[in-house]
C-alpha atoms as a PDB file:
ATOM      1  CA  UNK A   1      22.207  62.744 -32.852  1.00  0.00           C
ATOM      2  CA  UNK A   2      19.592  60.108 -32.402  1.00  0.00           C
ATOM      3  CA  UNK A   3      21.157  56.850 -32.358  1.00  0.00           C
ATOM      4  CA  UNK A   4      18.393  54.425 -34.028  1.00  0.00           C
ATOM      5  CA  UNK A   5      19.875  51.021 -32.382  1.00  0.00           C
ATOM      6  CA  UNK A   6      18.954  52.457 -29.261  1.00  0.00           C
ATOM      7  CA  UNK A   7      15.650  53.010 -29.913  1.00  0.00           C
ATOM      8  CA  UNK A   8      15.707  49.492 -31.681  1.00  0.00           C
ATOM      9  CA  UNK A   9      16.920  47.822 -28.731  1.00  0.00           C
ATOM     10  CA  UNK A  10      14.755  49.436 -26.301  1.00  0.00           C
ATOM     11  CA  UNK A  11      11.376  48.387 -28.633  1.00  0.00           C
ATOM     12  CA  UNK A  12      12.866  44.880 -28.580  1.00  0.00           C
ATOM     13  CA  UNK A  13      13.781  44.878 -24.503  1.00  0.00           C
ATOM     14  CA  UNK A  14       9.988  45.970 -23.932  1.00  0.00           C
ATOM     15  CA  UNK A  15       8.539  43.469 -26.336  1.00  0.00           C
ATOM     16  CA  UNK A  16      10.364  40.664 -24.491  1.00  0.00           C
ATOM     17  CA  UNK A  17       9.166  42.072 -21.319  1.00  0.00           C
ATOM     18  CA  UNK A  18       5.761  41.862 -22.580  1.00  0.00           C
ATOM     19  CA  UNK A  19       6.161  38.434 -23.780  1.00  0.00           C
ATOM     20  CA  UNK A  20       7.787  37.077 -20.775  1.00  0.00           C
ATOM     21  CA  UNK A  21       4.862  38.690 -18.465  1.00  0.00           C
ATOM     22  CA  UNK A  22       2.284  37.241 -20.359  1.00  0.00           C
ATOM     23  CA  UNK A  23       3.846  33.703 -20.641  1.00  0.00           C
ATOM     24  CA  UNK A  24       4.005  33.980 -16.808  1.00  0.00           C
ATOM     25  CA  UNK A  25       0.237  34.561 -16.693  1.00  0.00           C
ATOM     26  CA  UNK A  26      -0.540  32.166 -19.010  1.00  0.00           C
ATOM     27  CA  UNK A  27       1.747  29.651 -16.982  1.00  0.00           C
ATOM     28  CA  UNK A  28       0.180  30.881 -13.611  1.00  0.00           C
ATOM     29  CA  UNK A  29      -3.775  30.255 -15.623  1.00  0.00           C
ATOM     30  CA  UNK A  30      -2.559  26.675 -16.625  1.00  0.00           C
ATOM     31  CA  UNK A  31      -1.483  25.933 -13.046  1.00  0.00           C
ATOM     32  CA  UNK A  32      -4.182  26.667 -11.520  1.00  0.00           C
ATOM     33  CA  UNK A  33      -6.397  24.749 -13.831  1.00  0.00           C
ATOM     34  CA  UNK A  34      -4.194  21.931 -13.346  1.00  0.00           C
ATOM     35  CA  UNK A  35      -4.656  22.223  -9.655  1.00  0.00           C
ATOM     36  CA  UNK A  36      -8.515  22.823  -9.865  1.00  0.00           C
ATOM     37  CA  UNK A  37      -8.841  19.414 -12.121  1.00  0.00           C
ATOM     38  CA  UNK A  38      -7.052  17.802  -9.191  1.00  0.00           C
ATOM     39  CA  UNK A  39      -9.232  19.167  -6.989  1.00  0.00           C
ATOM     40  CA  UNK A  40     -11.931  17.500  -8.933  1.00  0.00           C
ATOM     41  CA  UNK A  41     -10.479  14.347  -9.366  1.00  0.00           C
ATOM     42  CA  UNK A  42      -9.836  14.176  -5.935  1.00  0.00           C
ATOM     43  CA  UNK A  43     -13.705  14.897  -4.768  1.00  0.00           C
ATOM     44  CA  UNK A  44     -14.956  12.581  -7.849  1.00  0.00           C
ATOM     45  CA  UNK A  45     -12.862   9.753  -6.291  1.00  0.00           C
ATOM     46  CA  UNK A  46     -13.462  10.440  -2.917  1.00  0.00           C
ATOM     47  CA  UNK A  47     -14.703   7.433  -0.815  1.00  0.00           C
ATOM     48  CA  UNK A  48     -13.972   4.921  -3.700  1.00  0.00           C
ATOM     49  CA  UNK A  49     -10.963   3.483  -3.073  1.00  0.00           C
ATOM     50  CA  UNK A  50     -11.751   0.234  -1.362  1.00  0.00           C
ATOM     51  CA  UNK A  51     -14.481  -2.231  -3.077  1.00  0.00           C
ATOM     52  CA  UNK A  52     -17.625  -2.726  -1.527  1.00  0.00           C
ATOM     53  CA  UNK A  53     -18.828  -6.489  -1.419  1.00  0.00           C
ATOM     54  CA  UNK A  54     -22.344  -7.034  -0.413  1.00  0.00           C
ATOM     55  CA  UNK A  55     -23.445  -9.277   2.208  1.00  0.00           C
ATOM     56  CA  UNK A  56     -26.386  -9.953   0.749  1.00  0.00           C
ATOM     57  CA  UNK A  57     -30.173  -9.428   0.546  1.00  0.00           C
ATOM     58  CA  UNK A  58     -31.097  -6.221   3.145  1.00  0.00           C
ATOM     59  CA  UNK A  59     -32.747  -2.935   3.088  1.00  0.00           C
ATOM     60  CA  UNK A  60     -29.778  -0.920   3.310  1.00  0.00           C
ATOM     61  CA  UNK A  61     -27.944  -3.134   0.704  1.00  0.00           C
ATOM     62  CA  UNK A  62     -25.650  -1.842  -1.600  1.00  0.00           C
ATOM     63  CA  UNK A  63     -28.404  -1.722  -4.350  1.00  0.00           C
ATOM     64  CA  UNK A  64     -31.335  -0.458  -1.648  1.00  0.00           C
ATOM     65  CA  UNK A  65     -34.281  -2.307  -2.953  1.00  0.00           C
ATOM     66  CA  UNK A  66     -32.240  -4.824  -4.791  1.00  0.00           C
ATOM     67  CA  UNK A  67     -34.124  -4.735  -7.898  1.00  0.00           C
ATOM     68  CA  UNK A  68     -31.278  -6.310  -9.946  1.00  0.00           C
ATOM     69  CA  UNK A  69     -31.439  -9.557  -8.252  1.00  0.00           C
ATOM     70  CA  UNK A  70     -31.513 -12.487 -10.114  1.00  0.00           C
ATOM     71  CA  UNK A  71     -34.518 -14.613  -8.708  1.00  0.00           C
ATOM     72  CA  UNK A  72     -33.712 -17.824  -9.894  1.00  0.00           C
ATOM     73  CA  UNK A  73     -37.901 -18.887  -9.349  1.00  0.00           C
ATOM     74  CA  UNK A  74     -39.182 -16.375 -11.476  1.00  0.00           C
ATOM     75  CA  UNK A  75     -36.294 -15.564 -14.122  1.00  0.00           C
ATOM     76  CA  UNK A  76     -36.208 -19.539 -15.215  1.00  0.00           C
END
């Protein structure tokens, strides 16, 4: 005779495994989007961790043509 518990108890062992393998894909997704915003964060801040301070007026100055300089002759 058939012994319904098993059959219970098997249904319930594979949902769990089903479960548990698709919280460890879902865990191995969010990793990996954690490491790829990292990734990004790391490339968006690359270069920019000391302050530039500009020497002043130049070609090759921090601004290039240094259009936002205040010209204390013509802005009075």
């Amino acid at each position: 005779m058939n012994d319904p518990y098993k059959n219970m108890l098997e249904m319930q062992q594979a949902m769990l495994e089903g479960w548990m393998n698709s919280t460890n894909q879902m865990m191995q997704y969010w990793k990996h989007l954690i490491e790829l915003q990292e990734r990004l964060m790391q490339h968006a801040t690359f270069g920019r961790d000391h302050v530039e301070i500009d020497d002043g007026p130049s070609f090759t100055g921090k601004y290039g043509k240094r259009r936002f300089d205040i010209d204390p002759e013509r802005d009075v």
